[in-house]
Protein backbone atom coordinates (compact mmCIF):
# COMPACT_ATOMS: atom_id res chain seq x y z
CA UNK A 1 -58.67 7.63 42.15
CA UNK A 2 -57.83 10.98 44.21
CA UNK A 3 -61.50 11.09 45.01
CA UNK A 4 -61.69 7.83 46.32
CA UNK A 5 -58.54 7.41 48.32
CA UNK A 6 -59.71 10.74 49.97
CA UNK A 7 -63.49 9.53 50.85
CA UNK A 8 -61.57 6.14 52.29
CA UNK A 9 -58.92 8.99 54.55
CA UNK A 10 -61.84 10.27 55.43
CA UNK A 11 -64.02 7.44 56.38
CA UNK A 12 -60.83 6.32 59.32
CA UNK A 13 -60.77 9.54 60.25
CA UNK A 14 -64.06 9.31 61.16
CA UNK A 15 -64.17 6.49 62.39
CA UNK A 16 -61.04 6.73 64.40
CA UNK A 17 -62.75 10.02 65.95
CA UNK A 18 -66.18 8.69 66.87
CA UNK A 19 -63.80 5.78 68.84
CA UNK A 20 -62.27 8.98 70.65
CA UNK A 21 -65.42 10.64 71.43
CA UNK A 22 -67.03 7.20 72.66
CA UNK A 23 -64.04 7.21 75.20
CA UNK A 24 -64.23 10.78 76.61
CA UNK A 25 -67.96 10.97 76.96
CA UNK A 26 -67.59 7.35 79.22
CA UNK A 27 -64.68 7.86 81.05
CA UNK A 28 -64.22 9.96 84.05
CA UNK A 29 -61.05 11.99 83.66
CA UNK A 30 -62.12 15.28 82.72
CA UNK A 31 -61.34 16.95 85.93
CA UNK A 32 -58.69 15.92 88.24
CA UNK A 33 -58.18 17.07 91.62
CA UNK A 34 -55.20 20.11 91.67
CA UNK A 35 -52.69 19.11 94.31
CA UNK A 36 -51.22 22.82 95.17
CA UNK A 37 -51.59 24.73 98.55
CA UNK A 38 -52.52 22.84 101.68
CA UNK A 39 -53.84 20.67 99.27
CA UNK A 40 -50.16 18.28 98.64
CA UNK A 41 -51.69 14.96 99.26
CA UNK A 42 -50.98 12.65 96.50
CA UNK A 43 -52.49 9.68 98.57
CA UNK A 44 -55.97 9.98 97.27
CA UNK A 45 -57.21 11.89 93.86
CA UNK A 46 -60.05 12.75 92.56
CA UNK A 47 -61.71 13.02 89.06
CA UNK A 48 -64.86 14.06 87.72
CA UNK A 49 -66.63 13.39 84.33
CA UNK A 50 -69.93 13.77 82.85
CA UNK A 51 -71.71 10.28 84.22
CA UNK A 52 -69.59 9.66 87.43
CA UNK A 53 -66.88 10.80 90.20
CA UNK A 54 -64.44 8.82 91.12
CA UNK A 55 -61.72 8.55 93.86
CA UNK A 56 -58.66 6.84 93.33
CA UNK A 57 -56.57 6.02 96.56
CA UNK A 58 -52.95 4.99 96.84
CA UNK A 59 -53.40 1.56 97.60
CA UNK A 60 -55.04 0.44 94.32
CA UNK A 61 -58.62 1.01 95.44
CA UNK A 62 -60.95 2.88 92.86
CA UNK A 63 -64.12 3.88 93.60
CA UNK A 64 -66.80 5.65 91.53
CA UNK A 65 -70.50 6.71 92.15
CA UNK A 66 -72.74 8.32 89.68
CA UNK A 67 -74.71 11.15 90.02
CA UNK A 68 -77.88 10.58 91.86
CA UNK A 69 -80.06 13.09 89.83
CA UNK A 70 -79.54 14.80 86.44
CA UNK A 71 -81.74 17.64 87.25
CA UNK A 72 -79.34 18.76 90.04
CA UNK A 73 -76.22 18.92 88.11
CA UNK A 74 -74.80 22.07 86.76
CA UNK A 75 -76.11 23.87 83.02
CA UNK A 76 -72.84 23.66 81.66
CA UNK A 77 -72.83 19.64 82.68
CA UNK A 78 -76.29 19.03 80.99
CA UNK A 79 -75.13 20.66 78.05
CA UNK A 80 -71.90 18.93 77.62
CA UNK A 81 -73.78 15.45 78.13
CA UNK A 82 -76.31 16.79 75.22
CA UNK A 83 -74.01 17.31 72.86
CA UNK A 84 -71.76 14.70 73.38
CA UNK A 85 -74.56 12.35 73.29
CA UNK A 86 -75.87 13.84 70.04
CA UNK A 87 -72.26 14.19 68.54
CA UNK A 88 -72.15 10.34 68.66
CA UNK A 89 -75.35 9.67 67.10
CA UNK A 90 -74.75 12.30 64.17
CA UNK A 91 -71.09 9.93 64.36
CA UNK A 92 -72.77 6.93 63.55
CA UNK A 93 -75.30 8.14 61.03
CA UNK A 94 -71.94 9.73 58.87
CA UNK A 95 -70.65 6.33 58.97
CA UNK A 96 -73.17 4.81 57.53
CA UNK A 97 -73.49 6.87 55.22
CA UNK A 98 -70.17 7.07 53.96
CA UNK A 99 -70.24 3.42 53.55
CA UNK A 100 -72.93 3.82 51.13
CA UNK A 101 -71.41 6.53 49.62
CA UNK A 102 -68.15 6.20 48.64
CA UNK A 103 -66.67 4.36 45.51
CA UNK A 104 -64.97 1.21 46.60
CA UNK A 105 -69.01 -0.50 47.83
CA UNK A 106 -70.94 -1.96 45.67
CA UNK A 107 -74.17 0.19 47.01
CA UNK A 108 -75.77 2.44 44.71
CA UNK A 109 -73.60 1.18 41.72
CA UNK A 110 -76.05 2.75 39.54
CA UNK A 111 -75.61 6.41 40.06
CA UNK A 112 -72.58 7.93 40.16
CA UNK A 113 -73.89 11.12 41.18
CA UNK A 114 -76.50 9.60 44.19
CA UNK A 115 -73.21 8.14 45.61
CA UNK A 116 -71.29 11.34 45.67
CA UNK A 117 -74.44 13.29 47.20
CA UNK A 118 -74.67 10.59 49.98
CA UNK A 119 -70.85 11.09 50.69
CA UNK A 120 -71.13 14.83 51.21
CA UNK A 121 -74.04 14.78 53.30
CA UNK A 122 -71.83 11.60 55.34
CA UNK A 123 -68.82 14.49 55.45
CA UNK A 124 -71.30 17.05 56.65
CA UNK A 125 -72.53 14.99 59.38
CA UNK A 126 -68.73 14.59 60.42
CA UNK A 127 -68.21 18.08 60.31
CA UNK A 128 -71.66 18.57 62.28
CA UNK A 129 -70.26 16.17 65.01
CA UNK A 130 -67.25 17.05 65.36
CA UNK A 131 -68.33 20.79 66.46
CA UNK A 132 -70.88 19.80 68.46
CA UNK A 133 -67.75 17.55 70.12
CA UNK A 134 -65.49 20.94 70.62
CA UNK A 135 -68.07 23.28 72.59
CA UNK A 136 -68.61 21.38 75.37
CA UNK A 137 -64.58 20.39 75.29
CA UNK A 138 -63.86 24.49 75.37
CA UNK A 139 -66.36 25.17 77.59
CA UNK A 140 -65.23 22.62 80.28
CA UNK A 141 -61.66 23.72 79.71
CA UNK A 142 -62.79 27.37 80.45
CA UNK A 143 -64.24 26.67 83.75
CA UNK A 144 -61.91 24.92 85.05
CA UNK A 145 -58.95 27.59 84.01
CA UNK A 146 -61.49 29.93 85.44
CA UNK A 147 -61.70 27.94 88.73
CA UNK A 148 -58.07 27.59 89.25
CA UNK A 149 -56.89 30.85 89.32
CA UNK A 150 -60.17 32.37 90.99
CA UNK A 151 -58.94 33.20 94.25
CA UNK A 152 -62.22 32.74 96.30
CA UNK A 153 -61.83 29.01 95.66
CA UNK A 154 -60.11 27.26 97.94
CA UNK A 155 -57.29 24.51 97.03
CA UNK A 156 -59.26 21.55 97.96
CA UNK A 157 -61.84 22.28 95.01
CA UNK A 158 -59.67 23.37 92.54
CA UNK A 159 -58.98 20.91 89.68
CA UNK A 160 -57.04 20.66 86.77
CA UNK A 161 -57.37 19.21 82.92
CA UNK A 162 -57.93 15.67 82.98
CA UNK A 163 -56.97 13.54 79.86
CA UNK A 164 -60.61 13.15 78.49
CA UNK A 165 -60.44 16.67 77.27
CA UNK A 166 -57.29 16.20 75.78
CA UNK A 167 -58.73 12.85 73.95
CA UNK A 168 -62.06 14.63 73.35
CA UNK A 169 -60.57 18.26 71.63
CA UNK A 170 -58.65 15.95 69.39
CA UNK A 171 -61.16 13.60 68.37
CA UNK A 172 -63.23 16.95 67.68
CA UNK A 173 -60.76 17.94 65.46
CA UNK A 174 -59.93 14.88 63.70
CA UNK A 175 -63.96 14.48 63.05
CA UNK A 176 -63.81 17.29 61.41
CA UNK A 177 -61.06 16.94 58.97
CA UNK A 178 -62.49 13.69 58.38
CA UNK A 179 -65.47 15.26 57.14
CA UNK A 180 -63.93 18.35 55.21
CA UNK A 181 -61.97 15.45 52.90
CA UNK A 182 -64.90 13.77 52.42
CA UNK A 183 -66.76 16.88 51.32
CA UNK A 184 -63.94 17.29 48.91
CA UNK A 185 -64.43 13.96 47.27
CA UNK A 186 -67.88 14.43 46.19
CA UNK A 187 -66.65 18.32 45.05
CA UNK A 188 -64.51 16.34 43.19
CA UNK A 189 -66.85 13.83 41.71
CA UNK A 190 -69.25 16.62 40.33
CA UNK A 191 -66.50 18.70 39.04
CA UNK A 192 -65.27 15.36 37.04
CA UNK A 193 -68.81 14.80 35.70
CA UNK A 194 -69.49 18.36 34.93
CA UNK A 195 -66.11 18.28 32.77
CA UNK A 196 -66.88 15.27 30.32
CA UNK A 197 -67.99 16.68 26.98
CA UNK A 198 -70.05 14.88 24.62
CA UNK A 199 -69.11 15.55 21.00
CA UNK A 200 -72.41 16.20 18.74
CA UNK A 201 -72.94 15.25 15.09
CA UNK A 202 -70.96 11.94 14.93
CA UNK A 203 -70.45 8.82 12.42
CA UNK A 204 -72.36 8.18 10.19
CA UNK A 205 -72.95 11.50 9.54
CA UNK A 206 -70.90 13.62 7.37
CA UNK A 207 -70.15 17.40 7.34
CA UNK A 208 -70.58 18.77 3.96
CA UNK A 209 -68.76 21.46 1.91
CA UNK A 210 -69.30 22.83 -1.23
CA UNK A 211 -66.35 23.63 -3.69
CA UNK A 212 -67.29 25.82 -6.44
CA UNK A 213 -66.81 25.12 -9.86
CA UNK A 214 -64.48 27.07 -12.04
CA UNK A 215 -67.20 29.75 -14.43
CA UNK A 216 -70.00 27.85 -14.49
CA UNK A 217 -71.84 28.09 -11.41
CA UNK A 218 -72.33 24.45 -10.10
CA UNK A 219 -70.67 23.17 -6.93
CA UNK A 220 -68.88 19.86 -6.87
CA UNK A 221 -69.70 18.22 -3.29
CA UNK A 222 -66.85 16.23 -0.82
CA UNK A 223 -67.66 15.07 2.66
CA UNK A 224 -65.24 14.65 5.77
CA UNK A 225 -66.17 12.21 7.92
CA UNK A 226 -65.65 12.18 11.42
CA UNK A 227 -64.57 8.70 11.81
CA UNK A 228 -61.87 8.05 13.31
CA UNK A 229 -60.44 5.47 11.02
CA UNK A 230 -61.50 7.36 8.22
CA UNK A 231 -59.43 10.47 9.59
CA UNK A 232 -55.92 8.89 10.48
CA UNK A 233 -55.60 6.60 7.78
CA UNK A 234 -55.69 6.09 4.00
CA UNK A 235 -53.68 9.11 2.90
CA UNK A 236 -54.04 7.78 -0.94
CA UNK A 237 -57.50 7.17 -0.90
CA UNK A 238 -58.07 10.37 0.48
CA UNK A 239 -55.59 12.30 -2.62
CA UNK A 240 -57.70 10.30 -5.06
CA UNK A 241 -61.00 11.83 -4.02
CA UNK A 242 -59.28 15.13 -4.10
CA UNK A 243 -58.80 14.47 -7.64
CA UNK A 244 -61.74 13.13 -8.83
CA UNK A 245 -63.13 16.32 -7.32
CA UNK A 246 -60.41 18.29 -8.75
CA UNK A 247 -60.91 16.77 -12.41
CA UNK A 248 -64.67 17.10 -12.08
CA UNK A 249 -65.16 20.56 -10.94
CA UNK A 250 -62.53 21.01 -13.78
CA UNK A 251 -64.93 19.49 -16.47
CA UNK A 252 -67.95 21.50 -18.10
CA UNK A 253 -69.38 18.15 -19.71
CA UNK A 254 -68.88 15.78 -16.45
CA UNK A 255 -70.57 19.25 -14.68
CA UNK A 256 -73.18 19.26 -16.74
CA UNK A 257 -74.22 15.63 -16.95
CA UNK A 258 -73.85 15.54 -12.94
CA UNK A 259 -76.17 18.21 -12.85
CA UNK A 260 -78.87 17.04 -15.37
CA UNK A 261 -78.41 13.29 -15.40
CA UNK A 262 -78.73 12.58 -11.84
CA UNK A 263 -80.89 13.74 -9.09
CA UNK A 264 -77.77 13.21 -6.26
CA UNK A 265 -74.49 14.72 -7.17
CA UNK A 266 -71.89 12.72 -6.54
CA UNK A 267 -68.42 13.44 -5.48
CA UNK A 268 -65.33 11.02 -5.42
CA UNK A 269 -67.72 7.86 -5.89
CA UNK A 270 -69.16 8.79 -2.63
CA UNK A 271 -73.19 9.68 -1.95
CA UNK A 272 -73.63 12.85 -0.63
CA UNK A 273 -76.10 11.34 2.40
CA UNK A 274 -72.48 10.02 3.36
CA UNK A 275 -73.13 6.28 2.64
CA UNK A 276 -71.16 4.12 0.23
């Protein structure tokens, strides 16, 4: 049960984070214009994100217009569109996944231990996309830190953290804690089935010990089984064996006609193969 309720905590948070990610790749807000110096003009702002930039007047207008060519943007921008991009897919993939893997579907009911692989490899992919998330979040974060206190910029181009970062560093993060408890379900899982013991030499087959007979040499023969039923109850039956054993080790003539009458001794009415 701790297993599963952790793969389903982990499957929303997963979720919940590729949702996040979705929105900060699309949206525009990861820089917005810095309104310090000569620069005080709250009239008309302006934000910049990985597909478009956008100005945003006053008066309600709102105006955007992609970039004309990818080639010309900067490295750190072609990055950060890789591995959002690829963060998503690697998103998607884990989710599927997951909703093979974990307990509560009905897919791969047959195997315990396929389902627990495919929900580790579904929390690795989380993990996988979540990181890939983060670097282009810190790296964007850096430059623009960078930008606003380098003095050689002037006011005009200096920008500040927009909210997509903020939305992007903690999907990152949830993505990846998403992943990390559903990499702890399937440790879980394999730790459960590595700890159920199978018990060897059951019913109907009984353990056999030899009680010696008193001077003469010949051992009397009682069996325990490992039944259950035959265990926990019948407390008199099992005192009347001990003294048929008892009286028959105790016997030279019983000895000696068990040992030259019959070819299977017997011991409290009991065949030694452990049958009735």
């Amino acid at each position: 049960m701790a297993s599963a309720a952790l793969e389903l905590m982990g499957f929303f948070l997963g979720l919940l984070a590729m949702l996040g990610t979705l929105v900060a790749t699309v949206l525009p807000f990861w820089q917005t214009s810095a309104h310090v110096g000569s620069n005080i003009v709250t009239a008309v702002a302006n934000m910049r994100g990985l597909w478009m930039e956008c100005v945003y007047q006053s008066t309600g207008a709102f105006q955007c217009e992609t970039y004309n060519s990818m080639l010309a943007l900067p490295a750190d921008m072609q990055a950060s569109r890789a591995f959002m991009v690829i963060s998503l897919v690697l998103s998607v993939f884990a989710i599927a996944m997951a909703a093979i893997g974990m307990q509560c579907t009905v897919c791969l009911e047959g195997s315990s231990a396929a389902k627990s692989r495919v929900a580790g490899v579904s929390g690795g992919l989380f993990l996988m996309a979540g990181f890939l998330a983060l670097i282009p979040m810190a790296w964007t974060t850096h430059e623009v830190v960078q930008n606003f206190y380098r003095p050689t910029v002037p006011a005009s181009m200096k920008y500040e953290l927009g909210e997509c970062l903020y939305v992007g560093l903690t999907s990152a993060l949830i993505s990846m804690l998403g992943g990390g408890m559903l990499c702890m379900s399937c440790c879980e899982a394999q730790d459960g089935g590595r700890g159920m013991r199978r018990h060897g030499g059951g019913y109907p087959y009984p353990v056999v010990t030899g009680v010696p007979a008193r001077g003469y040499g010949v051992h009397s023969t009682s069996q325990t089984y490992r039944n259950p039923t035959m265990q926990m109850g019948g407390t008199k039956s099992a005192s009347r064996a001990h003294t048929l054993v008892r009286s028959e080790s105790n016997s030279p003539q019983s000895s000696m006609h068990g040992v030259q009458g019959s070819n299977k001794p017997t011991a409290a009415g009991y065949d030694i193969t452990g049958y009735v």
